[in-house]
N, C-alpha and C. Protein backbone atom coordinates (compact mmCIF):
# COMPACT_ATOMS: atom_id res chain seq x y z
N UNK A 1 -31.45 -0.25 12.73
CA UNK A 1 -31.10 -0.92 11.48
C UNK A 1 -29.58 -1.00 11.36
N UNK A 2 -29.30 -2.16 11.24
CA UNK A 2 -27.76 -2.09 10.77
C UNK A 2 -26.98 -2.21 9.86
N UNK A 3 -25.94 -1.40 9.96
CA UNK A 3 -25.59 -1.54 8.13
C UNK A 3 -24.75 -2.84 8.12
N UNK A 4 -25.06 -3.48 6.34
CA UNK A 4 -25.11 -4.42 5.99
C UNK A 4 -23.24 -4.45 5.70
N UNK A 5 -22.93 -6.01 5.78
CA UNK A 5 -21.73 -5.85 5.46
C UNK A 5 -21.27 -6.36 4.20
N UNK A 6 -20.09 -6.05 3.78
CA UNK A 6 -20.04 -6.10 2.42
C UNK A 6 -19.31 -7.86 2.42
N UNK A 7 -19.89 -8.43 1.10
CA UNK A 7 -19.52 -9.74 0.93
C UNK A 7 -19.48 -9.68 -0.79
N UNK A 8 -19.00 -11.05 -1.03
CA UNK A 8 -18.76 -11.18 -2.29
C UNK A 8 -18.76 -12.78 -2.14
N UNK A 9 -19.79 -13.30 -2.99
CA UNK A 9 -20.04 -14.81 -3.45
C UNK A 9 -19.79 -15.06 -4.46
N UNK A 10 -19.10 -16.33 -5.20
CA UNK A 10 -19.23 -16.51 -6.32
C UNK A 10 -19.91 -17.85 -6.48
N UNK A 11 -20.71 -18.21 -7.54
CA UNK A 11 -21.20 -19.19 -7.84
C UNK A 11 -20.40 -20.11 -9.34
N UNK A 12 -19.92 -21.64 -9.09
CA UNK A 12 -19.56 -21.80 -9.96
C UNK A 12 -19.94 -22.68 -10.66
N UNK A 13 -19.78 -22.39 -12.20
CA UNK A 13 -20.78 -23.45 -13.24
C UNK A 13 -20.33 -23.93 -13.84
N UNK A 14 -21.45 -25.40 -14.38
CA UNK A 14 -20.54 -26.26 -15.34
C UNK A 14 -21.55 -25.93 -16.32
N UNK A 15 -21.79 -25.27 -17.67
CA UNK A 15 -22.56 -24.92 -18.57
C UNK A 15 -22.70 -25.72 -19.57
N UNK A 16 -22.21 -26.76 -19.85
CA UNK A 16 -22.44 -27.87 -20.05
C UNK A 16 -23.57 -28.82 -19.35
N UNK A 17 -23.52 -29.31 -18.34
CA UNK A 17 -24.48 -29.54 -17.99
C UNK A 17 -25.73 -29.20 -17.02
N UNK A 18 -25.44 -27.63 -17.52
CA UNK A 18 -26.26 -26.61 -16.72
C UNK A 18 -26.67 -26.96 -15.45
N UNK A 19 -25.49 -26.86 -14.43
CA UNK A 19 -25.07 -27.25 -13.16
C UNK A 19 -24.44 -25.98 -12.67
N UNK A 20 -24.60 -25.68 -10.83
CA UNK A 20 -24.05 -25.26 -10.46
C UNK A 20 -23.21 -25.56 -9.20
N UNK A 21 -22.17 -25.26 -8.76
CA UNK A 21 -21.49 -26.13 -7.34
C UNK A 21 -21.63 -25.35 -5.98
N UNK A 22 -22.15 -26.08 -5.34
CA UNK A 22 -22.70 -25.49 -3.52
C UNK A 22 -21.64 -26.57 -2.91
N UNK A 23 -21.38 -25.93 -1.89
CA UNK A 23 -20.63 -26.48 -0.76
C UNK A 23 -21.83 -27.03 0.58
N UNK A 24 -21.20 -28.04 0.99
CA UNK A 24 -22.34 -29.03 2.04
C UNK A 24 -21.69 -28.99 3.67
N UNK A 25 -21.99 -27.99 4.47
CA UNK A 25 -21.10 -28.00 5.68
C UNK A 25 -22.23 -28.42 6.54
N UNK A 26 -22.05 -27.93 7.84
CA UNK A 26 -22.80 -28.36 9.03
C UNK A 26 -23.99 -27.78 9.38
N UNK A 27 -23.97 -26.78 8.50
CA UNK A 27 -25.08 -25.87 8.41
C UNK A 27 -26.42 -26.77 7.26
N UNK A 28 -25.96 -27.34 6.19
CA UNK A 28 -26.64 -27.23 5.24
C UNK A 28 -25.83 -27.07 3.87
N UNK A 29 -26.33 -26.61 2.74
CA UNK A 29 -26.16 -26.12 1.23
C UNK A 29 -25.70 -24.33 1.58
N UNK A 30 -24.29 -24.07 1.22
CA UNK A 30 -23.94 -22.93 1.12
C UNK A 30 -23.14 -22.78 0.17
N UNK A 31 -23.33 -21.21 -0.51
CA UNK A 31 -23.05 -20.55 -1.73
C UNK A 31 -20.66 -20.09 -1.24
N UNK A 32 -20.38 -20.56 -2.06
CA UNK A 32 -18.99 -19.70 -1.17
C UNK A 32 -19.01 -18.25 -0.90
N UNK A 33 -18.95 -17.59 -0.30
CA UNK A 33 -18.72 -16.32 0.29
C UNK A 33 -17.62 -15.90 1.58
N UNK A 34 -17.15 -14.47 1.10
CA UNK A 34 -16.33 -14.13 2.08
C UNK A 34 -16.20 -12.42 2.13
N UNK A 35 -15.89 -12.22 3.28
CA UNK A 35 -15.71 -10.34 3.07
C UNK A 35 -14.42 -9.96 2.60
N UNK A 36 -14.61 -9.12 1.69
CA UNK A 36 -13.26 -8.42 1.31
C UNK A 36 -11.88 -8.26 2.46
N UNK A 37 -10.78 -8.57 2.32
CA UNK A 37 -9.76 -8.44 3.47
C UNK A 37 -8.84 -7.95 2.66
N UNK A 38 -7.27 -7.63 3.85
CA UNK A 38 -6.02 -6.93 3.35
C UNK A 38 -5.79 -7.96 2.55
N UNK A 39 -5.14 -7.38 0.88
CA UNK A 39 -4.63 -8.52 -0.05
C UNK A 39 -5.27 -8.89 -1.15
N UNK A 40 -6.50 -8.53 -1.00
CA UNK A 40 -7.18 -8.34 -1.94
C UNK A 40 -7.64 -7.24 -3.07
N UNK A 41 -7.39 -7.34 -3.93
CA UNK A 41 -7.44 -5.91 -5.32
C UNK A 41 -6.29 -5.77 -5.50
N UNK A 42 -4.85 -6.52 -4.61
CA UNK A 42 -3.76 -6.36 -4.93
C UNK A 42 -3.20 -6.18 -6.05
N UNK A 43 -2.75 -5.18 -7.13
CA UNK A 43 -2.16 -4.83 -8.51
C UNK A 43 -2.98 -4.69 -9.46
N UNK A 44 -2.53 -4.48 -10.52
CA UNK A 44 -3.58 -3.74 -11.48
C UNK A 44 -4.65 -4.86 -11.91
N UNK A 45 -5.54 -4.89 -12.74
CA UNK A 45 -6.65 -5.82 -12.94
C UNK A 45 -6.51 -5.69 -14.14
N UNK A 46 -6.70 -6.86 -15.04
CA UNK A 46 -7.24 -7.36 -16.55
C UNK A 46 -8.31 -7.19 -16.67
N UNK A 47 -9.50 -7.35 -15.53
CA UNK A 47 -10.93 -7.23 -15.70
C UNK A 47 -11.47 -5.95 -15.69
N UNK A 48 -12.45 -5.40 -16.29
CA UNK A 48 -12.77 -4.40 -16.47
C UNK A 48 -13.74 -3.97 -14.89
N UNK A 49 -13.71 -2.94 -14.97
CA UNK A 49 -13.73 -1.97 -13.30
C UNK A 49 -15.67 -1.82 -13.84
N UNK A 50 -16.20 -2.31 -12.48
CA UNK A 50 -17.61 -2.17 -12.89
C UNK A 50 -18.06 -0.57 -12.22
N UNK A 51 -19.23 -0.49 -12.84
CA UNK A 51 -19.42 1.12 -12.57
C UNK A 51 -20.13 1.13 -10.89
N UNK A 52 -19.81 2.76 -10.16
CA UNK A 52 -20.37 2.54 -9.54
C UNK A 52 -22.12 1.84 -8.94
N UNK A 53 -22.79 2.54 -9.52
CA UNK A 53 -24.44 1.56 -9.76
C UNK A 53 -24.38 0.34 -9.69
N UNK A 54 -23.35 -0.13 -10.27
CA UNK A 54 -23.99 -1.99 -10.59
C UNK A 54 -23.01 -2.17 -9.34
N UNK A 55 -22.09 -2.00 -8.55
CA UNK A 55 -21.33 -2.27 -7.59
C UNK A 55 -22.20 -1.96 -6.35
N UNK A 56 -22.54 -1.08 -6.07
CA UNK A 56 -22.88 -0.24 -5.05
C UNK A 56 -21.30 0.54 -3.94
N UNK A 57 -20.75 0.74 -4.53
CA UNK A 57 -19.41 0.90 -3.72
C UNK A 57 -18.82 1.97 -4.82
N UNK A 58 -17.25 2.51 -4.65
CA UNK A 58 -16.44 2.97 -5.54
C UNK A 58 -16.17 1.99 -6.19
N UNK A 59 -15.67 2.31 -7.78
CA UNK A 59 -15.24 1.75 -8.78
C UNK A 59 -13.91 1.01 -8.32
N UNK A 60 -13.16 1.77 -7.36
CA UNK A 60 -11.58 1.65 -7.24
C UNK A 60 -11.88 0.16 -6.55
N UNK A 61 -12.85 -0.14 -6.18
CA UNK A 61 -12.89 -1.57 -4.81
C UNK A 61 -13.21 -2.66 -5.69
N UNK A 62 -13.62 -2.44 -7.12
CA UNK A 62 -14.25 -3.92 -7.96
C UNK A 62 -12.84 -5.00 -7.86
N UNK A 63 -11.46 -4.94 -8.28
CA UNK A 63 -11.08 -5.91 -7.84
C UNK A 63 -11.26 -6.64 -6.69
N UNK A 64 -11.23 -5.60 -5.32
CA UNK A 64 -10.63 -5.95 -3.98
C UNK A 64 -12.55 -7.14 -3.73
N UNK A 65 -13.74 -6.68 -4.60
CA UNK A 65 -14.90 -8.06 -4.69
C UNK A 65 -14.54 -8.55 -5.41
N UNK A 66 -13.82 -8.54 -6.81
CA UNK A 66 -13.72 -10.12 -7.53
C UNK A 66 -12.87 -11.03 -6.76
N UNK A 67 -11.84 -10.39 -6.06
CA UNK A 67 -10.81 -11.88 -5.15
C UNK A 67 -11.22 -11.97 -4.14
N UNK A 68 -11.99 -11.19 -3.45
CA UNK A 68 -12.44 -12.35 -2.46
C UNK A 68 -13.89 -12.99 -2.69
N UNK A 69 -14.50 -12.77 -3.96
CA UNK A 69 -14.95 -14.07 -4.64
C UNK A 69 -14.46 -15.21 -5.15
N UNK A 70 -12.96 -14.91 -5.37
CA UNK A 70 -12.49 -16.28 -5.81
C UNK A 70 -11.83 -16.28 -4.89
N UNK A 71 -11.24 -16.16 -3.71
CA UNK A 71 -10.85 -16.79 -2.40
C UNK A 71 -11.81 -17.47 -1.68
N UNK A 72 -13.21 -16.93 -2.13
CA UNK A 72 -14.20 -17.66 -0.99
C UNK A 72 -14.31 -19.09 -2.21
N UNK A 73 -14.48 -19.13 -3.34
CA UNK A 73 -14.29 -20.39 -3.51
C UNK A 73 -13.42 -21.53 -3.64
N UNK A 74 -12.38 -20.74 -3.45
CA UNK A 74 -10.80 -21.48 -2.89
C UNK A 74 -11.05 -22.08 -1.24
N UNK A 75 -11.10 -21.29 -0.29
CA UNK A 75 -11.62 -21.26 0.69
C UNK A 75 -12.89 -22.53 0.91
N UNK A 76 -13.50 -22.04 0.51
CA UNK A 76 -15.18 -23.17 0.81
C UNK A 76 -14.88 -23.95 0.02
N UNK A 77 -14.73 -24.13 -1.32
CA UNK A 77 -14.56 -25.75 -1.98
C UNK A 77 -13.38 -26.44 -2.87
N UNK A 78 -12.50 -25.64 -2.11
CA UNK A 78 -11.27 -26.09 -2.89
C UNK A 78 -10.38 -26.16 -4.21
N UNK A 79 -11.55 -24.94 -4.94
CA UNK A 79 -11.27 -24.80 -6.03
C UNK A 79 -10.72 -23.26 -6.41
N UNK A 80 -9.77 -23.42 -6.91
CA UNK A 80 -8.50 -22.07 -7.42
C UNK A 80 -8.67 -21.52 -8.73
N UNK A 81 -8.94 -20.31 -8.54
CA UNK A 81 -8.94 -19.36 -10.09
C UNK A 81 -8.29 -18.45 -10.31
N UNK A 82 -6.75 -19.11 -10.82
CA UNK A 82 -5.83 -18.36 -10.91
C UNK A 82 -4.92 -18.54 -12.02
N UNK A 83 -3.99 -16.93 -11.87
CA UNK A 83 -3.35 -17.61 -13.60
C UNK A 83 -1.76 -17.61 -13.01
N UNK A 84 -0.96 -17.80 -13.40
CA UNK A 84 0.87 -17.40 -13.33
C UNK A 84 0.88 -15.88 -13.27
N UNK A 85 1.92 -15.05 -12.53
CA UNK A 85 1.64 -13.76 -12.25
C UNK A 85 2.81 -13.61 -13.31
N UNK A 86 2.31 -12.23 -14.34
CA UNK A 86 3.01 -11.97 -15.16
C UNK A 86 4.47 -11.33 -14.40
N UNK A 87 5.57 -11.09 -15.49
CA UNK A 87 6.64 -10.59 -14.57
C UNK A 87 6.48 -9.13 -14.58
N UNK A 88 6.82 -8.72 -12.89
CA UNK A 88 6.87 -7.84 -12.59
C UNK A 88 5.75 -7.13 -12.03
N UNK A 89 4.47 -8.17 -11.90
CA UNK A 89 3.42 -8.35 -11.23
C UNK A 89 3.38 -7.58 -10.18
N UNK A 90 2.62 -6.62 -9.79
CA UNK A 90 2.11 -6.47 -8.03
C UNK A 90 1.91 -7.72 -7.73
N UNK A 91 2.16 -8.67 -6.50
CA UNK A 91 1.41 -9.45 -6.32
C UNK A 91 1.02 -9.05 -4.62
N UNK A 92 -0.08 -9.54 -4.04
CA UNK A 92 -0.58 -9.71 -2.51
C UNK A 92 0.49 -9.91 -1.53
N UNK A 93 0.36 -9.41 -0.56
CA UNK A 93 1.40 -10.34 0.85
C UNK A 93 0.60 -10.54 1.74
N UNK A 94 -0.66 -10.21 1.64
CA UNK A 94 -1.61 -10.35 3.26
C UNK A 94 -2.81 -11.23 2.38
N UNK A 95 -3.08 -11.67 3.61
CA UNK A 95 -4.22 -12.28 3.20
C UNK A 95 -4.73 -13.67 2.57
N UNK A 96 -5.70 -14.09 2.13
CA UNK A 96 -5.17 -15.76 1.32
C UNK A 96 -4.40 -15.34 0.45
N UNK A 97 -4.45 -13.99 -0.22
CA UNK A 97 -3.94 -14.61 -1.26
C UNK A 97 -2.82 -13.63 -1.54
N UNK A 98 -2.25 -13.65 0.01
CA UNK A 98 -0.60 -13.28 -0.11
C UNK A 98 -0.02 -14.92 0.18
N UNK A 99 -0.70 -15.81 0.74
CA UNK A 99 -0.15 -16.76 0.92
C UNK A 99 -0.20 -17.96 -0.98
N UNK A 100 -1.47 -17.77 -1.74
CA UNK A 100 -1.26 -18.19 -2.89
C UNK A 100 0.19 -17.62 -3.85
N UNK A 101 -0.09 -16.30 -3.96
CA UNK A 101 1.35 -15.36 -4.38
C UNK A 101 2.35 -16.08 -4.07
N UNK A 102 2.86 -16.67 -3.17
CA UNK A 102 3.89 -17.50 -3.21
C UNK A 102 4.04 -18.56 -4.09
N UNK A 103 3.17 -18.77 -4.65
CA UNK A 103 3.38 -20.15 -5.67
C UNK A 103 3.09 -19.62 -7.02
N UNK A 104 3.82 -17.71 -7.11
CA UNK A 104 3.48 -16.93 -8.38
C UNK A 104 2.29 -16.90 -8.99
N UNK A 105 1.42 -16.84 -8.49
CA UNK A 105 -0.14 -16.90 -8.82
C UNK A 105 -0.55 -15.73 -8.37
N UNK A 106 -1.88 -15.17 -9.58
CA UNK A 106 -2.50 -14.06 -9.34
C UNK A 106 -3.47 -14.70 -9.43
N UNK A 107 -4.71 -14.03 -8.92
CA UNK A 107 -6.50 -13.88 -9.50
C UNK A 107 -6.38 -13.66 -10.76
N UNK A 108 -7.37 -14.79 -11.23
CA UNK A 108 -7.62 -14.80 -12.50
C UNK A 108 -9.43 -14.24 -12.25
N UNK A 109 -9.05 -12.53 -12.46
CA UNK A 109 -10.33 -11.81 -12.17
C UNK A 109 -11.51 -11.92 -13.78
N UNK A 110 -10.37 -11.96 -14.75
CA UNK A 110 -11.15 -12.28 -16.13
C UNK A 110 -11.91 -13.18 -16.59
N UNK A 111 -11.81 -14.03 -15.53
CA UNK A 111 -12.53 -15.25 -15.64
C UNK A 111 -14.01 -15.04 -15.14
N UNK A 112 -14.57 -14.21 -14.05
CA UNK A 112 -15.50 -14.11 -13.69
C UNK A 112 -16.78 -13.14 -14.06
N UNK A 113 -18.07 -13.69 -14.05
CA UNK A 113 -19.22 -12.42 -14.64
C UNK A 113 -19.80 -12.15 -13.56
N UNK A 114 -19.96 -10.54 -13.79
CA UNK A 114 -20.39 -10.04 -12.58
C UNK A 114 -22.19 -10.17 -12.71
N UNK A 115 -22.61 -10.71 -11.82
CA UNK A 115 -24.16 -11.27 -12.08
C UNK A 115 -25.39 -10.01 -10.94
N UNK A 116 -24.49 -9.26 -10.15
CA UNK A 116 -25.23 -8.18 -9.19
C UNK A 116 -25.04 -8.28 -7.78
N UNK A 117 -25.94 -7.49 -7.26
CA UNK A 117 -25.68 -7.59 -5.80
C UNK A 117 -27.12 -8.03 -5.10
N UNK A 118 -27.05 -7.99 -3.84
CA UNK A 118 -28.39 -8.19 -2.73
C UNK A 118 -28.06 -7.85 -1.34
N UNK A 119 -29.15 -6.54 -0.97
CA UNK A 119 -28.61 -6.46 0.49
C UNK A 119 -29.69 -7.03 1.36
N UNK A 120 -29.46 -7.89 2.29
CA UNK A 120 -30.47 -8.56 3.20
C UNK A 120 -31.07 -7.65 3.91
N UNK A 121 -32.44 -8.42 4.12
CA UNK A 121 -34.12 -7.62 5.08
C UNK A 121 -33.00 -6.52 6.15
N UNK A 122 -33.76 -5.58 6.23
CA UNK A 122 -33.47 -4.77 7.73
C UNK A 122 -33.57 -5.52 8.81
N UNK A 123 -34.43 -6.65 9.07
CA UNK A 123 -34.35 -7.46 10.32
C UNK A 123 -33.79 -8.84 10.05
N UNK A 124 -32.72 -8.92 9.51
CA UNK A 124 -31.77 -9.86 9.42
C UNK A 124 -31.03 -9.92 10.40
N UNK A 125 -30.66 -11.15 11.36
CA UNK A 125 -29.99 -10.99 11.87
C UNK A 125 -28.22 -10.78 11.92
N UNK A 126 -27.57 -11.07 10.97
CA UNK A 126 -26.43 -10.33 10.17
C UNK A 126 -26.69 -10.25 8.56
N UNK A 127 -26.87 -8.62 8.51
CA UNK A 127 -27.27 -7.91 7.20
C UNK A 127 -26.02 -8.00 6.62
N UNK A 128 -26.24 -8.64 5.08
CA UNK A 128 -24.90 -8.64 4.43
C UNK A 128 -25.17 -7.25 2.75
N UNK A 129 -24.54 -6.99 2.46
CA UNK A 129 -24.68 -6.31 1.46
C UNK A 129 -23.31 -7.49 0.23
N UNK A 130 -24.07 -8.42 -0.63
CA UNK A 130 -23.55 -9.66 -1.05
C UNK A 130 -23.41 -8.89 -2.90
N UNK A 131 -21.81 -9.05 -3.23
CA UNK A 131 -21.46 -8.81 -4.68
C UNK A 131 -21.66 -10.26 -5.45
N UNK A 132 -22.45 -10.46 -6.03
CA UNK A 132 -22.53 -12.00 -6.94
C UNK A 132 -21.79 -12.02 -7.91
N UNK A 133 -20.99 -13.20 -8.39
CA UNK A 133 -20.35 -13.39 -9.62
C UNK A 133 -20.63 -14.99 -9.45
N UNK A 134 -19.97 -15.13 -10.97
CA UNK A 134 -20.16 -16.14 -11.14
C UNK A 134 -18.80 -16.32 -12.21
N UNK A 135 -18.40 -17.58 -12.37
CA UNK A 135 -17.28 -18.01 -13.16
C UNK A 135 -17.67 -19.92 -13.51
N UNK A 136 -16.75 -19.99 -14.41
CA UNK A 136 -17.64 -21.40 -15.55
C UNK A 136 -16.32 -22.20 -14.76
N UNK A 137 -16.33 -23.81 -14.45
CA UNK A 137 -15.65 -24.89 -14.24
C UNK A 137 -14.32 -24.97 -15.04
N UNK A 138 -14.30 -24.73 -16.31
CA UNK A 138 -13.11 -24.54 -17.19
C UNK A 138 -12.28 -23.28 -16.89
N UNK A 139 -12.31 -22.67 -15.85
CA UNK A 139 -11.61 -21.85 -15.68
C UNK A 139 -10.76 -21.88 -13.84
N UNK A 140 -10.90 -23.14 -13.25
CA UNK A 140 -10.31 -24.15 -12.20
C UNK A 140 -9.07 -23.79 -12.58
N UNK A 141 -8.13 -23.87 -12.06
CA UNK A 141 -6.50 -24.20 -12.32
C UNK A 141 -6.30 -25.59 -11.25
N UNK A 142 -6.58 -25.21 -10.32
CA UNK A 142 -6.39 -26.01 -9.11
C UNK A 142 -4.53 -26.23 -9.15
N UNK A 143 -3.87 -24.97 -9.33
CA UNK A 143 -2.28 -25.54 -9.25
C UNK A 143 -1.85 -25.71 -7.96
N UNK A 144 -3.18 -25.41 -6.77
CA UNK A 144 -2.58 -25.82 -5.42
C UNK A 144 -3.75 -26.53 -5.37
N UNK A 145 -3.49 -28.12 -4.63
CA UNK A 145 -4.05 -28.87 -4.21
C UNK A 145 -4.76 -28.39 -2.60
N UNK A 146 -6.05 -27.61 -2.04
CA UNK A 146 -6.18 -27.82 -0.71
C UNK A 146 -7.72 -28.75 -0.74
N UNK A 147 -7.66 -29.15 0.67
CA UNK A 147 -9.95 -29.12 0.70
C UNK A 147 -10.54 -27.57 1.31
N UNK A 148 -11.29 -27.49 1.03
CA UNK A 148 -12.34 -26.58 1.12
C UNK A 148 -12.64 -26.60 2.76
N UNK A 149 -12.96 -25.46 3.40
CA UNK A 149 -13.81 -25.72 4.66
C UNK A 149 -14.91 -26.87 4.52
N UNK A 150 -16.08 -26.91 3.88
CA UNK A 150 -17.05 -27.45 3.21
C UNK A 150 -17.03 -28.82 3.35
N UNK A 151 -17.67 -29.94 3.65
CA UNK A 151 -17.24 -31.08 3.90
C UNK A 151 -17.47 -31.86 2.60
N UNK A 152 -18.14 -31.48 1.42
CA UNK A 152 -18.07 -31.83 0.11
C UNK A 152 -18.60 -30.88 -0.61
N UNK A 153 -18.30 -31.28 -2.13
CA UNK A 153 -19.30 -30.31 -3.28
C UNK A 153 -20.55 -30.64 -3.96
N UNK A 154 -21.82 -30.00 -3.98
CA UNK A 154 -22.64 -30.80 -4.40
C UNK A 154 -23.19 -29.67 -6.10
N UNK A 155 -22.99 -30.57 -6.95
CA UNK A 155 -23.57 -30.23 -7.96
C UNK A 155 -24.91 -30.43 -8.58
N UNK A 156 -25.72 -28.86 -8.81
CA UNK A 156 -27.18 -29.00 -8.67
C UNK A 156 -27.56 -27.74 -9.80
N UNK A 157 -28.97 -28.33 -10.27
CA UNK A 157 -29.29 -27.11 -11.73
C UNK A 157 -29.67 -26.44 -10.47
N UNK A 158 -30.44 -25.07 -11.27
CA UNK A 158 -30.60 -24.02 -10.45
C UNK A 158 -32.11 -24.08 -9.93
N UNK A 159 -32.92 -24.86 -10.19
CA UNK A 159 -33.95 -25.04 -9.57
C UNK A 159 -34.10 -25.70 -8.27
N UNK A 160 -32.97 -26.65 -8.39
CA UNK A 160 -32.77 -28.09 -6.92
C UNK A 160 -31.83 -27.12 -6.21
N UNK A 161 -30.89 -25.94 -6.55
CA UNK A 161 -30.55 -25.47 -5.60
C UNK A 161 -31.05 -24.00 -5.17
N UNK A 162 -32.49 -23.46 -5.69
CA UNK A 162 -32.92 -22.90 -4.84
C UNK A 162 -34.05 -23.28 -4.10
N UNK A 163 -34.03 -24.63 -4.16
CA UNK A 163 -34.84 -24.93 -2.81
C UNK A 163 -33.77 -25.26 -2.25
N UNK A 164 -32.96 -26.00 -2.20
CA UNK A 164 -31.74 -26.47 -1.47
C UNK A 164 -31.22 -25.77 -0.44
N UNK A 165 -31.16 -24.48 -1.40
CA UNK A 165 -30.31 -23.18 -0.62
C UNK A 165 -31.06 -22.35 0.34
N UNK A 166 -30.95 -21.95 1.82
CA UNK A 166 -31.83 -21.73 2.44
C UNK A 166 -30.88 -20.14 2.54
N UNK A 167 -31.69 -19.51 1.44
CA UNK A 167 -30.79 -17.72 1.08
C UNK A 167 -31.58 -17.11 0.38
N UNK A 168 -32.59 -16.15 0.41
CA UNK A 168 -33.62 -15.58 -0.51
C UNK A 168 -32.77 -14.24 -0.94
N UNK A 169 -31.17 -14.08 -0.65
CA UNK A 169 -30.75 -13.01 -1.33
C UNK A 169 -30.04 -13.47 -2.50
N UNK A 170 -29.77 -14.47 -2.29
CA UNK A 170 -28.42 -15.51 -3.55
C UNK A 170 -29.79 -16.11 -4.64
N UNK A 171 -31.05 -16.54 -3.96
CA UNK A 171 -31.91 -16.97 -5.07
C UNK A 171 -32.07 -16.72 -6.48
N UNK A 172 -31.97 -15.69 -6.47
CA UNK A 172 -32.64 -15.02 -7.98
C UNK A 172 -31.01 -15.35 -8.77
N UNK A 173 -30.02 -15.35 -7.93
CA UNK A 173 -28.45 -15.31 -8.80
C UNK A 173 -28.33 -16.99 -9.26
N UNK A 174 -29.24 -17.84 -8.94
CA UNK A 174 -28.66 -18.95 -9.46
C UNK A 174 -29.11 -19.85 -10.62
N UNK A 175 -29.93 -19.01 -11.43
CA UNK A 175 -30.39 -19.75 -13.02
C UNK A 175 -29.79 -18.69 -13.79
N UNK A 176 -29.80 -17.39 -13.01
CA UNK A 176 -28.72 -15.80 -13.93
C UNK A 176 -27.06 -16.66 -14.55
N UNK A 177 -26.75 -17.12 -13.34
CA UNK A 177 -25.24 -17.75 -13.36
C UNK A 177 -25.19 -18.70 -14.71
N UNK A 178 -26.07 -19.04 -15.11
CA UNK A 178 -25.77 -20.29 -16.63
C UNK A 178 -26.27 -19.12 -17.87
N UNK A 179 -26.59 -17.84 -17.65
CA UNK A 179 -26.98 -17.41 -18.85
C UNK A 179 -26.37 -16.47 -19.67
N UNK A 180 -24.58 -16.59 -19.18
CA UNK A 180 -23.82 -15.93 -19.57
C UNK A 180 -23.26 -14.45 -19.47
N UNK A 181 -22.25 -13.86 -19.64
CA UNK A 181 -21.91 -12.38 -19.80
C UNK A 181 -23.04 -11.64 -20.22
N UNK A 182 -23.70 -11.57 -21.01
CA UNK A 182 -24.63 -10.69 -21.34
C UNK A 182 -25.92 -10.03 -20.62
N UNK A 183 -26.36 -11.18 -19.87
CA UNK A 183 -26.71 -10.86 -18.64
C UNK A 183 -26.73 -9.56 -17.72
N UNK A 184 -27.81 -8.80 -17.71
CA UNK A 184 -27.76 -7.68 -17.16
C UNK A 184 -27.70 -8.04 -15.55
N UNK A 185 -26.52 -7.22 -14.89
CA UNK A 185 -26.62 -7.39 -13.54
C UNK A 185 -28.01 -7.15 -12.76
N UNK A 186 -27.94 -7.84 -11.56
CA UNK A 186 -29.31 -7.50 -10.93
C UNK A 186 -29.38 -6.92 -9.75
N UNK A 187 -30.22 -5.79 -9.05
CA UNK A 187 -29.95 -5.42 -7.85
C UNK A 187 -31.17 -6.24 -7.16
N UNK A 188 -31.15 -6.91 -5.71
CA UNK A 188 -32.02 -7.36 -5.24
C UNK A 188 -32.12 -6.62 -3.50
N UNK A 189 -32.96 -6.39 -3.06
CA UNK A 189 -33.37 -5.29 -1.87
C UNK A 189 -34.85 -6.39 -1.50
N UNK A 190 -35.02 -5.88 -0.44
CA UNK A 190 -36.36 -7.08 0.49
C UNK A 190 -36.99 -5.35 0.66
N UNK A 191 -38.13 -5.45 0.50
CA UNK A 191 -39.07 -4.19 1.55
C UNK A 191 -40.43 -4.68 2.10
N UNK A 192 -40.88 -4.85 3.15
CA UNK A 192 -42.18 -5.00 3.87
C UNK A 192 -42.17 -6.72 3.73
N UNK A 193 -40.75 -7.62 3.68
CA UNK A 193 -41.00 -8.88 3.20
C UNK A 193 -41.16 -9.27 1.96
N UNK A 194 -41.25 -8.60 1.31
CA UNK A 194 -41.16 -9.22 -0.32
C UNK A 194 -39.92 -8.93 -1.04
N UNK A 195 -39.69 -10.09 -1.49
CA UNK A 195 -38.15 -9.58 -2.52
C UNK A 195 -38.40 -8.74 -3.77
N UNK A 196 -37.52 -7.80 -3.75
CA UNK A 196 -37.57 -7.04 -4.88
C UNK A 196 -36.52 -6.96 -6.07
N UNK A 197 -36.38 -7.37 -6.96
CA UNK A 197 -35.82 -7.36 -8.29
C UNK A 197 -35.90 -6.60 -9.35
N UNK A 198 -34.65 -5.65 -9.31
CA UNK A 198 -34.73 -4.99 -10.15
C UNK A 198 -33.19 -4.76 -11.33
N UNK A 199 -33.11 -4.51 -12.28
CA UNK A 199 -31.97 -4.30 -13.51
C UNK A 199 -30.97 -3.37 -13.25
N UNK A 200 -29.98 -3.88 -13.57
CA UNK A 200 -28.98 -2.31 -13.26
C UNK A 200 -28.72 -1.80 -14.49
């Protein structure tokens, strides 16, 4: 069995028209995701530090998953969630987002709800252990213009994109994502083939 690696997806919504945005590569319909790297959790956080349980990790690492949830959707679809770095800011030097820091930009980590985690089947062929968030369209800056890996964005309610989406760990996170902060995080685990869902 191998241990799963740690990731962080974010899903992003337009709650308005209870939509969510997938990226369209060569593969298919994919969620943005990326693994935590140097540069990330860089300086103190506005967002509040989730507990260990609903993380599965130390408390000290919840920034170092909220940015590279919002790097993976910088990254995959071209879209930036960031604010002006206050003065006197820690800011990043490694990583994407030592290279954003140059244009005085931090993670805008306040922007995002933490929606849970999912660690993939034991016979996966790469086991991910995946942090879900989610963050709303009005919270874009886009003050750097790039494209996305992703060869477009496709906007879909959460029913057309879990058939769409060929991911039975991200499933259960994508009708959670329109139902706001209040939202109890969710832990999701596979045993004997069946998905299991449970509350944190």
């Amino acid at each position: 069995m191998s241990r799963p690696a740690d990731i962080s997806a974010l899903l992003l919504i337009d709650p308005h028209s209870a939509r969510l945005a997938l990226g369209r590569d060569e593969t298919g319909l994919v969620a943005p995701a990326a693994r935590p790297e140097r540069g990330d959790g860089a300086g103190a956080s506005a967002a509040p530090v989730l507990p260990r349980a609903a993380l599965g990790a130390p408390e000290t690492r919840t920034a170092a998953f909220q940015d590279a949830a919002l790097r993976a959707l910088f990254e995959t679809l071209g879209q930036l969630i960031a604010r002006p770095a206050p003065a006197g800011a820690v800011r990043a030097r490694d990583g994407g987002w030592g290279g954003i820091a140059r244009h005085q930009l931090v993670p805008d980590r306040t922007a995002l709800t933490y929606l849970g985690r999912a660690i993939d089947p034991v016979d996966a062929a790469h086991r991910r252990h995946v942090r879900v968030f989610a963050a709303p369209l009005s919270a874009v800056s886009n003050s750097i213009k790039r494209r996305g890996r992703c060869e477009r964005l496709v906007w879909l309610d959460p029913q057309a994109a879990a058939r769409s989406l060929d991911d039975a760990a991200i499933a259960p996170f994508l009708a959670r994502a329109l139902c706001g902060a209040e939202t109890r995080p969710l832990k999701v685990t596979f045993r004997a083939g069946q998905r299991i869902e449970q509350k944190l």
